[in-house]
PDB file of N, CA and C in Angstrom:
ATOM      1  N   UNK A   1      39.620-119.385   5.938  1.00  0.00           N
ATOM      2  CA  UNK A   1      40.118-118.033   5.714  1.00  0.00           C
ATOM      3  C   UNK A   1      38.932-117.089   5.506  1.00  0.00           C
ATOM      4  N   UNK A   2      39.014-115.726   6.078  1.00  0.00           N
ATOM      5  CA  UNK A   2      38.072-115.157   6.003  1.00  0.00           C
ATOM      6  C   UNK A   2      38.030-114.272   4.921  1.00  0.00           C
ATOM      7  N   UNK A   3      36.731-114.207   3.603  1.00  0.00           N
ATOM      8  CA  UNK A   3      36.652-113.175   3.282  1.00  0.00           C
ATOM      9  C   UNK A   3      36.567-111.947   2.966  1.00  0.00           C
ATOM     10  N   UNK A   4      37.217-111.449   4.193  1.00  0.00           N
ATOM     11  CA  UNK A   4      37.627-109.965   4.425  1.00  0.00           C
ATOM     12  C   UNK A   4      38.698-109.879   4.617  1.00  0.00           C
ATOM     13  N   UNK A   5      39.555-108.533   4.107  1.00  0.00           N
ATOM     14  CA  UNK A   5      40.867-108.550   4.595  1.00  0.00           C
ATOM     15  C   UNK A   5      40.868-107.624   5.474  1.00  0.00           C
ATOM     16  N   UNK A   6      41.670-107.429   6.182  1.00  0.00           N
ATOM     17  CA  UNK A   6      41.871-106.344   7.144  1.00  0.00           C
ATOM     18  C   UNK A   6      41.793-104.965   6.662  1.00  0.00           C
ATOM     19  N   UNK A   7      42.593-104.614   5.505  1.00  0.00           N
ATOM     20  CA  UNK A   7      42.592-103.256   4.450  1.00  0.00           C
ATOM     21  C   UNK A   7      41.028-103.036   4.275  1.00  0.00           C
ATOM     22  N   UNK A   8      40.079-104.194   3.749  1.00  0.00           N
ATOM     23  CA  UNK A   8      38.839-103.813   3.522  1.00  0.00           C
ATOM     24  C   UNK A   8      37.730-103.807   4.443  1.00  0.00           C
ATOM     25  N   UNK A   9      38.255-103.921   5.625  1.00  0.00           N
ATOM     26  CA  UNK A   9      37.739-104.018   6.926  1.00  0.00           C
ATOM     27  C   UNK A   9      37.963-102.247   7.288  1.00  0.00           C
ATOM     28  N   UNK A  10      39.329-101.892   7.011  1.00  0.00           N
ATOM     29  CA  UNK A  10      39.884-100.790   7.537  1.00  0.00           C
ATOM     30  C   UNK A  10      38.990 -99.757   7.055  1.00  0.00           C
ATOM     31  N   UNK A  11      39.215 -99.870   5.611  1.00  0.00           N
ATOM     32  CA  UNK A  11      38.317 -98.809   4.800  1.00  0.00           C
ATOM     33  C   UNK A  11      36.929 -98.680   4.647  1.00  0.00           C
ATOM     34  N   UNK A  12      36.406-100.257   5.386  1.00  0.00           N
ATOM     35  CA  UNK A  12      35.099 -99.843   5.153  1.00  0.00           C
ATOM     36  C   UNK A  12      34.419 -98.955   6.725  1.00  0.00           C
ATOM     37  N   UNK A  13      35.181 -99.482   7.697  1.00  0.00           N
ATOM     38  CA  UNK A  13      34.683 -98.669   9.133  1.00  0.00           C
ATOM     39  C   UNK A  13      35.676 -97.223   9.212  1.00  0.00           C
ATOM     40  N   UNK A  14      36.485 -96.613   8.510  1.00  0.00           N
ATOM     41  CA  UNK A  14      36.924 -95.324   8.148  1.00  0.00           C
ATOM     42  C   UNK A  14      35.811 -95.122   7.110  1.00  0.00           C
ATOM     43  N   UNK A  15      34.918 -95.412   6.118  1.00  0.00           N
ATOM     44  CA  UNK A  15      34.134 -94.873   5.855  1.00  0.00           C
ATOM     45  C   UNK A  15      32.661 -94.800   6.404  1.00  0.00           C
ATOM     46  N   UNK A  16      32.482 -95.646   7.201  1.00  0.00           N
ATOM     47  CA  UNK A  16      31.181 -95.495   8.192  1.00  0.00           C
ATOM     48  C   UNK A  16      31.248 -94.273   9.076  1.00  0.00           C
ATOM     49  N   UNK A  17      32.671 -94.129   9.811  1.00  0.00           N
ATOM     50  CA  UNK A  17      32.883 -92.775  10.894  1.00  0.00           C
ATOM     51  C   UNK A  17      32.986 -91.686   9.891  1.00  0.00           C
ATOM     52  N   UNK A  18      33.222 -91.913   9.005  1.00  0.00           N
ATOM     53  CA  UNK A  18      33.588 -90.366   7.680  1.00  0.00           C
ATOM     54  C   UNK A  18      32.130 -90.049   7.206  1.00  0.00           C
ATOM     55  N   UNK A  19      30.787 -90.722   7.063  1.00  0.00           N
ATOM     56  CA  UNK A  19      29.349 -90.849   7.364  1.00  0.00           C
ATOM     57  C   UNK A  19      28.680 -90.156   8.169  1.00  0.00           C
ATOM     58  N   UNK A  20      29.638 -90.666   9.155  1.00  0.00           N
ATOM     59  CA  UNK A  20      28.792 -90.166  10.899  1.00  0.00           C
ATOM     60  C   UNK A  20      28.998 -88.643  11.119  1.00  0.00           C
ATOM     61  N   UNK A  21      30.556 -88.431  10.557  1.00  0.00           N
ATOM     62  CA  UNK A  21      30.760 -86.972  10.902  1.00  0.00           C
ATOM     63  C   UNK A  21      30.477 -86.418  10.061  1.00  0.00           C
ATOM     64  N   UNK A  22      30.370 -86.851   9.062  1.00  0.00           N
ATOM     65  CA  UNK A  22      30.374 -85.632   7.688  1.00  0.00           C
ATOM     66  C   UNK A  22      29.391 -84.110   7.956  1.00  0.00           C
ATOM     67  N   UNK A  23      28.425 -84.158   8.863  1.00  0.00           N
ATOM     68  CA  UNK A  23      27.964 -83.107   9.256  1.00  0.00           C
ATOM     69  C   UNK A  23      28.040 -82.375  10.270  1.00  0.00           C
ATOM     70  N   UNK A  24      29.325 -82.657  10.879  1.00  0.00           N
ATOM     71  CA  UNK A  24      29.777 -82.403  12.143  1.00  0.00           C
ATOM     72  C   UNK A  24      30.213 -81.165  12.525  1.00  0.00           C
ATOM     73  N   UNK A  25      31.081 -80.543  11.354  1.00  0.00           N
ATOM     74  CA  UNK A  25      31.937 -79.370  11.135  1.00  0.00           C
ATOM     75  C   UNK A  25      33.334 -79.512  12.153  1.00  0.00           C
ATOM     76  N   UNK A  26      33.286 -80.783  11.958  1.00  0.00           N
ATOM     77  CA  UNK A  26      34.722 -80.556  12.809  1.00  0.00           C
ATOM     78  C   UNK A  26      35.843 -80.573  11.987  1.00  0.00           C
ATOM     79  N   UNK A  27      37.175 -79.971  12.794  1.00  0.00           N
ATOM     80  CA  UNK A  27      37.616 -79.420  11.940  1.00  0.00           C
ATOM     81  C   UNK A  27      38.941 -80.344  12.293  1.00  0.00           C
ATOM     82  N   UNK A  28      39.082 -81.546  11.777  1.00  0.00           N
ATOM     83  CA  UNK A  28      40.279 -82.608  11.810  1.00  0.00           C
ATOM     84  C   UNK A  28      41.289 -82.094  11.150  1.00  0.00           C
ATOM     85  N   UNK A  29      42.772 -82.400  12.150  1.00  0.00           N
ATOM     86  CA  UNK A  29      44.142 -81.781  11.845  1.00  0.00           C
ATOM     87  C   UNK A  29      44.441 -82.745  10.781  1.00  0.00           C
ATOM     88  N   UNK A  30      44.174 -83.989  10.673  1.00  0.00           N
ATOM     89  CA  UNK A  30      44.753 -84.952   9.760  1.00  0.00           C
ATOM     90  C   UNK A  30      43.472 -85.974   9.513  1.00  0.00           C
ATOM     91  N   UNK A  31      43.257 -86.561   8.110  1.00  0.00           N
ATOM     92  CA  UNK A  31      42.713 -87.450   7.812  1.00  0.00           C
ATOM     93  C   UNK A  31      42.272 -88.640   9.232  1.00  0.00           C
ATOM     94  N   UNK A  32      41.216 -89.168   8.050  1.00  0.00           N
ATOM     95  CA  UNK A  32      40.917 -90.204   9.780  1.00  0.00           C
ATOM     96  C   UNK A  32      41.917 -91.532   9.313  1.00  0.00           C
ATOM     97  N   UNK A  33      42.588 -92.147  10.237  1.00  0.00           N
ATOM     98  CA  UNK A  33      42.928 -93.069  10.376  1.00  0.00           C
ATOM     99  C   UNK A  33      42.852 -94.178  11.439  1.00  0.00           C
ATOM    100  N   UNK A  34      44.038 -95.115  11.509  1.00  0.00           N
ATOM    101  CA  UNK A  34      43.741 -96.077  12.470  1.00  0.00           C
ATOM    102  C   UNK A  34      44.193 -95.445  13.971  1.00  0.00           C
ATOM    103  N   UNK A  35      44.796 -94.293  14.129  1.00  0.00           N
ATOM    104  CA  UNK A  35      45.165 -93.422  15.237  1.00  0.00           C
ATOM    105  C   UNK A  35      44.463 -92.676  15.658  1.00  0.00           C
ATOM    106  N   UNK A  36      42.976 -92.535  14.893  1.00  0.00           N
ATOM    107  CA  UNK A  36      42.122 -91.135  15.033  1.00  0.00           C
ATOM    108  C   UNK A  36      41.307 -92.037  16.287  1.00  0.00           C
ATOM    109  N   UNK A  37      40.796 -91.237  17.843  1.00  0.00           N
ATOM    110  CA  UNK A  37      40.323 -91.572  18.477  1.00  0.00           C
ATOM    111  C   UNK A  37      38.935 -90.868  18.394  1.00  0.00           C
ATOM    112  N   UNK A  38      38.042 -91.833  18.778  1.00  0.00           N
ATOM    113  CA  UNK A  38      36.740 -91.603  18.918  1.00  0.00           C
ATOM    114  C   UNK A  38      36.508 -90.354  20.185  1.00  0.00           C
ATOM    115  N   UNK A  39      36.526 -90.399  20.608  1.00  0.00           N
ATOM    116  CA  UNK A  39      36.078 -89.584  21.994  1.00  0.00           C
ATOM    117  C   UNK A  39      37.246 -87.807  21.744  1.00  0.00           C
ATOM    118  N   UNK A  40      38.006 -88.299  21.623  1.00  0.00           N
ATOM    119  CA  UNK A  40      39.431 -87.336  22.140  1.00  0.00           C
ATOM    120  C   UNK A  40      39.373 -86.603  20.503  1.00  0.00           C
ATOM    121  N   UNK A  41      39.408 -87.144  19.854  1.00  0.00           N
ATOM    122  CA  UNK A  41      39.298 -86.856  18.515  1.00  0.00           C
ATOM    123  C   UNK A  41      39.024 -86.129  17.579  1.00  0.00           C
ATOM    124  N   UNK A  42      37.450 -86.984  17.907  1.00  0.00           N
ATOM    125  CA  UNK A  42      36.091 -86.564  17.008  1.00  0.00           C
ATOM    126  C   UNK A  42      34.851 -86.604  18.154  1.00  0.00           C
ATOM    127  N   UNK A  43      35.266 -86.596  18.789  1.00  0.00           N
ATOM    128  CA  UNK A  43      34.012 -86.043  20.167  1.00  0.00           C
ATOM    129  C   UNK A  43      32.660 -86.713  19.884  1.00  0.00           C
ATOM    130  N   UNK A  44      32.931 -87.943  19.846  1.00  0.00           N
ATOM    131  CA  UNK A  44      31.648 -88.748  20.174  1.00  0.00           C
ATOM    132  C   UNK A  44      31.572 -88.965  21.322  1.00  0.00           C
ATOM    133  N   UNK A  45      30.355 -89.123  21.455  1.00  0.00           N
ATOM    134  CA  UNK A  45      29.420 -89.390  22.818  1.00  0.00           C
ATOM    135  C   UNK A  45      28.781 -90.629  22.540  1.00  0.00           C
ATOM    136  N   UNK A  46      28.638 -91.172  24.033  1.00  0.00           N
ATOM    137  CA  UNK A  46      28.254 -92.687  23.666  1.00  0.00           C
ATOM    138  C   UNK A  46      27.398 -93.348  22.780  1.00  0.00           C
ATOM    139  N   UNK A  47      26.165 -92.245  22.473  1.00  0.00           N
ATOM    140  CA  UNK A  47      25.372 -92.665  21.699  1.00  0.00           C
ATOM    141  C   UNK A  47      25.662 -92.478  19.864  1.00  0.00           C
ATOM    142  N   UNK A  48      26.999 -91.683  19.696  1.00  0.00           N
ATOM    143  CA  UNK A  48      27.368 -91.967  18.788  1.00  0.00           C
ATOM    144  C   UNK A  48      28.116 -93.474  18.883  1.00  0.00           C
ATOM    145  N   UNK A  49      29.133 -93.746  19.928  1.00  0.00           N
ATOM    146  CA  UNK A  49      29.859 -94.925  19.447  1.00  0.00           C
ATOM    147  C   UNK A  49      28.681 -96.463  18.960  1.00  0.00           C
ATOM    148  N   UNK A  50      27.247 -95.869  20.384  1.00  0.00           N
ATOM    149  CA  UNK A  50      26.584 -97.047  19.385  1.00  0.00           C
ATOM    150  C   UNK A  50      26.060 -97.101  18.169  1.00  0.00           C
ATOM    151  N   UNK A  51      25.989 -95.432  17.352  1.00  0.00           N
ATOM    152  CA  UNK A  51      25.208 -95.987  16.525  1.00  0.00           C
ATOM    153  C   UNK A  51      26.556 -96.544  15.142  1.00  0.00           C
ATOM    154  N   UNK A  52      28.008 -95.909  15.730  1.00  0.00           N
ATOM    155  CA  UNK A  52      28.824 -96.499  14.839  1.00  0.00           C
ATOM    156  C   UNK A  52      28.800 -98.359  14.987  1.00  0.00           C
ATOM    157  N   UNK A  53      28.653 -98.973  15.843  1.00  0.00           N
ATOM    158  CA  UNK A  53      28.300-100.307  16.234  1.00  0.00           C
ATOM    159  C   UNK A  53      27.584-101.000  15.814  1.00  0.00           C
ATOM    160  N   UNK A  54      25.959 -99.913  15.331  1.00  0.00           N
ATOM    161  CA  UNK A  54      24.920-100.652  14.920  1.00  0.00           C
ATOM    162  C   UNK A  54      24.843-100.253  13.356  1.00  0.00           C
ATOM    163  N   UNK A  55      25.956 -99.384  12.547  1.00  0.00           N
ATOM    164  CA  UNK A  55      26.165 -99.409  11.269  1.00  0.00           C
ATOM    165  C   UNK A  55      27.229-100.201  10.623  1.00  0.00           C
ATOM    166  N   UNK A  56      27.952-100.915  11.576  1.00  0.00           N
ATOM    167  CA  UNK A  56      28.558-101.461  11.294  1.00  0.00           C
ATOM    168  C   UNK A  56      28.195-103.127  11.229  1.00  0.00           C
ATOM    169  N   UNK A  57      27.406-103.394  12.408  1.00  0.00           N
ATOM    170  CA  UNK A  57      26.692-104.307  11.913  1.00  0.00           C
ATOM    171  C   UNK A  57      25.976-104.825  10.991  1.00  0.00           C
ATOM    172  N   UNK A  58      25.318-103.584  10.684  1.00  0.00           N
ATOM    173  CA  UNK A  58      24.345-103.253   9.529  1.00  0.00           C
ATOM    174  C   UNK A  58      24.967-103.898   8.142  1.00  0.00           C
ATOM    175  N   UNK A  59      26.199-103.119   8.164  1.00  0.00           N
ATOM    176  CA  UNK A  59      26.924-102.732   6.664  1.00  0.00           C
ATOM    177  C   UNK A  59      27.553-104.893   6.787  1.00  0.00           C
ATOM    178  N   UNK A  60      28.104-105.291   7.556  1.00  0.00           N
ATOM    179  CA  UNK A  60      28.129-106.943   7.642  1.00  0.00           C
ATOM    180  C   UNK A  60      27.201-107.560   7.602  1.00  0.00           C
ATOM    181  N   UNK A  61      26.160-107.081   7.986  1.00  0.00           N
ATOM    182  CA  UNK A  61      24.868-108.321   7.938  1.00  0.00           C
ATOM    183  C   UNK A  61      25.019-109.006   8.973  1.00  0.00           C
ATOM    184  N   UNK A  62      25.401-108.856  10.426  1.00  0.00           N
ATOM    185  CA  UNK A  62      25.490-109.512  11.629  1.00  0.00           C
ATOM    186  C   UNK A  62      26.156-109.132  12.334  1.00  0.00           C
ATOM    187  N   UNK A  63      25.502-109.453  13.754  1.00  0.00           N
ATOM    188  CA  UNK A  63      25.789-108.774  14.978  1.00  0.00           C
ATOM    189  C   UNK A  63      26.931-109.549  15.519  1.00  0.00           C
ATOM    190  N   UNK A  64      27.914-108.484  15.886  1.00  0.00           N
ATOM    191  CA  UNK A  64      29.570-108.345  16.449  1.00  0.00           C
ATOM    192  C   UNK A  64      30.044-108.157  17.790  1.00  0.00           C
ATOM    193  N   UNK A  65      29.055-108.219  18.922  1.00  0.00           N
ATOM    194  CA  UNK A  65      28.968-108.212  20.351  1.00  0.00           C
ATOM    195  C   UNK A  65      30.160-107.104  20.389  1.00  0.00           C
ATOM    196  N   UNK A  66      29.755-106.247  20.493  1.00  0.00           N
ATOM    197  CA  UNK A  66      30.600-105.376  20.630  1.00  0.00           C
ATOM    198  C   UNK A  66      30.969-104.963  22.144  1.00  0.00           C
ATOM    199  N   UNK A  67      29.803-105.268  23.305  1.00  0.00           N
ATOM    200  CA  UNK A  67      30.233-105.236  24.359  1.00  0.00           C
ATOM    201  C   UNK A  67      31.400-106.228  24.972  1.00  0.00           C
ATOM    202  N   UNK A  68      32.303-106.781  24.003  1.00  0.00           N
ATOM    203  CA  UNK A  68      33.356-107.185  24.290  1.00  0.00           C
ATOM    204  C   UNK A  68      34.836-106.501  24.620  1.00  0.00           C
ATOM    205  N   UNK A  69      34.293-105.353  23.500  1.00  0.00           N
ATOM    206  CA  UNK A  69      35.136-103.871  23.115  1.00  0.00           C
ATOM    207  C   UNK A  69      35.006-102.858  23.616  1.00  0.00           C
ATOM    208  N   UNK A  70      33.851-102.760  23.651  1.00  0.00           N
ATOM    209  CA  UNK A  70      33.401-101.151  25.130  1.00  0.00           C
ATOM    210  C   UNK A  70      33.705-101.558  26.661  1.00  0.00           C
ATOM    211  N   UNK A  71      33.659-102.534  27.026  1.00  0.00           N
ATOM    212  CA  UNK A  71      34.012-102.967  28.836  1.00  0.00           C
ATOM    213  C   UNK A  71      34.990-103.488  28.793  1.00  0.00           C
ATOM    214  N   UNK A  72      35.547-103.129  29.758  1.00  0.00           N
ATOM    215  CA  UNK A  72      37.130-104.007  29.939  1.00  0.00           C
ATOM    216  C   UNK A  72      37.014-103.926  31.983  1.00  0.00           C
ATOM    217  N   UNK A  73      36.857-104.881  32.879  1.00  0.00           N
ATOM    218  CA  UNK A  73      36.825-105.330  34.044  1.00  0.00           C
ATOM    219  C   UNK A  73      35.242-104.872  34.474  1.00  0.00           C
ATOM    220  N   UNK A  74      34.151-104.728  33.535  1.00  0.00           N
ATOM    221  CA  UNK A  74      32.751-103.813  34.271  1.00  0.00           C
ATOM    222  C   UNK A  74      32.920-102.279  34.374  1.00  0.00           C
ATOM    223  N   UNK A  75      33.657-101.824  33.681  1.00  0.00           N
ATOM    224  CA  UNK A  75      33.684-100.561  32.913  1.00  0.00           C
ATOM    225  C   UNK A  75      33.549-100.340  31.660  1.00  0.00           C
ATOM    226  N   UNK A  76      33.113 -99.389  31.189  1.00  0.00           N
ATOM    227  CA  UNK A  76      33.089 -99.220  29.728  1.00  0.00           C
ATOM    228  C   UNK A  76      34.127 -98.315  29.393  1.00  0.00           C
ATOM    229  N   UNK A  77      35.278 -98.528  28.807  1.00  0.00           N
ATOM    230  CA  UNK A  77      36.433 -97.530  28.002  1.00  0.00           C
ATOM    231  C   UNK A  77      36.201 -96.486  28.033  1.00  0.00           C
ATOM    232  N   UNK A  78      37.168 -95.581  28.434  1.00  0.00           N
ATOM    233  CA  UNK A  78      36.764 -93.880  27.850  1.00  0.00           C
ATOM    234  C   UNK A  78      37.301 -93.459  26.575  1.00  0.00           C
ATOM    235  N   UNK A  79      38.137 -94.430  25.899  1.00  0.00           N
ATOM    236  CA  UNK A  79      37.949 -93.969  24.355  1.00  0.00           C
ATOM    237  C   UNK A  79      38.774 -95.131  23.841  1.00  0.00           C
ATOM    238  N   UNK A  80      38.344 -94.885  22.366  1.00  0.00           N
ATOM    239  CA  UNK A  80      39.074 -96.217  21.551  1.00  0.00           C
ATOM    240  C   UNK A  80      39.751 -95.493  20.185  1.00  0.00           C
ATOM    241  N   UNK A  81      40.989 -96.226  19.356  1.00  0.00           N
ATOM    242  CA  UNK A  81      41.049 -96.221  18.619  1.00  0.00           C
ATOM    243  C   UNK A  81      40.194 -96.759  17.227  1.00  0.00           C
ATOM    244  N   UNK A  82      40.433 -96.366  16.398  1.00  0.00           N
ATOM    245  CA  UNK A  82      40.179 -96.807  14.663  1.00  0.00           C
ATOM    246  C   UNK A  82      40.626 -97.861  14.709  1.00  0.00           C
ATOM    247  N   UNK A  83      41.975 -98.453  15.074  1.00  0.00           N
ATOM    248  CA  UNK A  83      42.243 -99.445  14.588  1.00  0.00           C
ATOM    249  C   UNK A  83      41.834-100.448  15.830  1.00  0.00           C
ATOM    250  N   UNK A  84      41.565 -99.983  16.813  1.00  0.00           N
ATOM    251  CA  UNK A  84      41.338-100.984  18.207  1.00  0.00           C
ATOM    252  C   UNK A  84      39.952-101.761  17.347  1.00  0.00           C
ATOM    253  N   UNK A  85      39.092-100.461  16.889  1.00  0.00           N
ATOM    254  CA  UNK A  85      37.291-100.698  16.043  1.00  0.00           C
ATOM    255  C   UNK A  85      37.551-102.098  14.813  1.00  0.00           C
ATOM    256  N   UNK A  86      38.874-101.456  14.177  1.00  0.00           N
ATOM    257  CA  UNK A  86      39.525-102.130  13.057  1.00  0.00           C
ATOM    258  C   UNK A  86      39.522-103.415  13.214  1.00  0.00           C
ATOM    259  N   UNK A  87      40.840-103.907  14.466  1.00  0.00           N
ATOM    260  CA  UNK A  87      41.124-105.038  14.438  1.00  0.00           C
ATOM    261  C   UNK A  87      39.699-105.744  15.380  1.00  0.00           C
ATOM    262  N   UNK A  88      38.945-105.684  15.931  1.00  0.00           N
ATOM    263  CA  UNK A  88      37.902-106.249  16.492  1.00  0.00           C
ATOM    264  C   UNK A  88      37.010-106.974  15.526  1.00  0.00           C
ATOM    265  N   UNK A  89      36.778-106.197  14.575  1.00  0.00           N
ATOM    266  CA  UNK A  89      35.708-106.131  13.742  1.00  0.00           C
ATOM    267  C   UNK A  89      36.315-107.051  12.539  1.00  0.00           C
ATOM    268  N   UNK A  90      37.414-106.978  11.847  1.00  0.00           N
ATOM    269  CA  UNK A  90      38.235-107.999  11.341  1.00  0.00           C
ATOM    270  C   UNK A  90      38.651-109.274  12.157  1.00  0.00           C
ATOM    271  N   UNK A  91      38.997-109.358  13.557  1.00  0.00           N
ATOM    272  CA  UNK A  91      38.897-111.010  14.149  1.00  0.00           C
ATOM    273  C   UNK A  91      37.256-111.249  13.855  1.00  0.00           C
ATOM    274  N   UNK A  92      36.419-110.879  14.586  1.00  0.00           N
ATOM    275  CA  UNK A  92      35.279-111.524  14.567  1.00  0.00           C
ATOM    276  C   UNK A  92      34.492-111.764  13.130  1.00  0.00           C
ATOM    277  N   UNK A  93      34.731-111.359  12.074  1.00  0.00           N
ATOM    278  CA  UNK A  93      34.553-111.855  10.686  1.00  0.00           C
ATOM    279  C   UNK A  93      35.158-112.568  10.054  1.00  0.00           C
ATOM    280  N   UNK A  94      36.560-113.100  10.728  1.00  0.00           N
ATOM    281  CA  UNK A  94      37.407-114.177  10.552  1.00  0.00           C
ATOM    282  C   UNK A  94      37.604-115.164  11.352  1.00  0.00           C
ATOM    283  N   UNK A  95      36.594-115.067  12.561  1.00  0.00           N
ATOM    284  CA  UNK A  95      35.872-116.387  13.443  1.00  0.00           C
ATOM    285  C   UNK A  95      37.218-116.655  14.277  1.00  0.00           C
ATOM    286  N   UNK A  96      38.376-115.882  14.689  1.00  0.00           N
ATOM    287  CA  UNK A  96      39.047-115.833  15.785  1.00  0.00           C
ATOM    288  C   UNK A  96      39.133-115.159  16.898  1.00  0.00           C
ATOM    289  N   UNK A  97      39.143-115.847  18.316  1.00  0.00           N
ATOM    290  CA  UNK A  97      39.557-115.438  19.074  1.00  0.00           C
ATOM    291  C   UNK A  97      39.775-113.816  19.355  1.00  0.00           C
ATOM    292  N   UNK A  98      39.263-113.136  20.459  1.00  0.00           N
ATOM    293  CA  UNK A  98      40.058-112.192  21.063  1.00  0.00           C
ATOM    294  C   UNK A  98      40.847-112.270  22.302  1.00  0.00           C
TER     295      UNK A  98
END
């Protein structure tokens, strides 16, 4: 069983993106949640989604191949959810399967 739960998985990468933007001035209709999209959203650009990738690694202490999550057939996604970030990042710290 993995020592993370999903809730503390949730809250800790809603507070990494609440980090990233905090100097953003954007002006969000609703709190961030697991519905808030990266791109459409909060207008990141790719080099934000990596550096949310490489703080998130950071904040675990190990690397999460995240190019599992950005490509889907040799494309890279044009946008993701919170909780898509969520549940990725919670399997692979609980050593299951995607």
């Amino acid at each position: 069983m993995s020592k993370y739960s999903r809730e503390t998985v949730e809250q800790t990468v809603i507070d990494i993106v609440g980090d990233l933007i905090q100097d953003w001035g954007l002006d969000l209709e609703e709190a961030l949640s697991g519905k808030t999209l990266l791109v459409e959203d909060l207008e990141f650009a790719s080099v934000d989604i990596i550096q949310l990738c490489v703080a998130i690694e950071q904040h675990y202490e190990q690397k999460l191949g995240f190019q599992d999550l950005l490509m889907k057939e040799g494309h890279y996604v044009s946008d993701l959810t919170l909780d898509q970030i969520i549940d990725y990042v919670y399997r692979k710290l609980a050593g299951t399967e995607l």
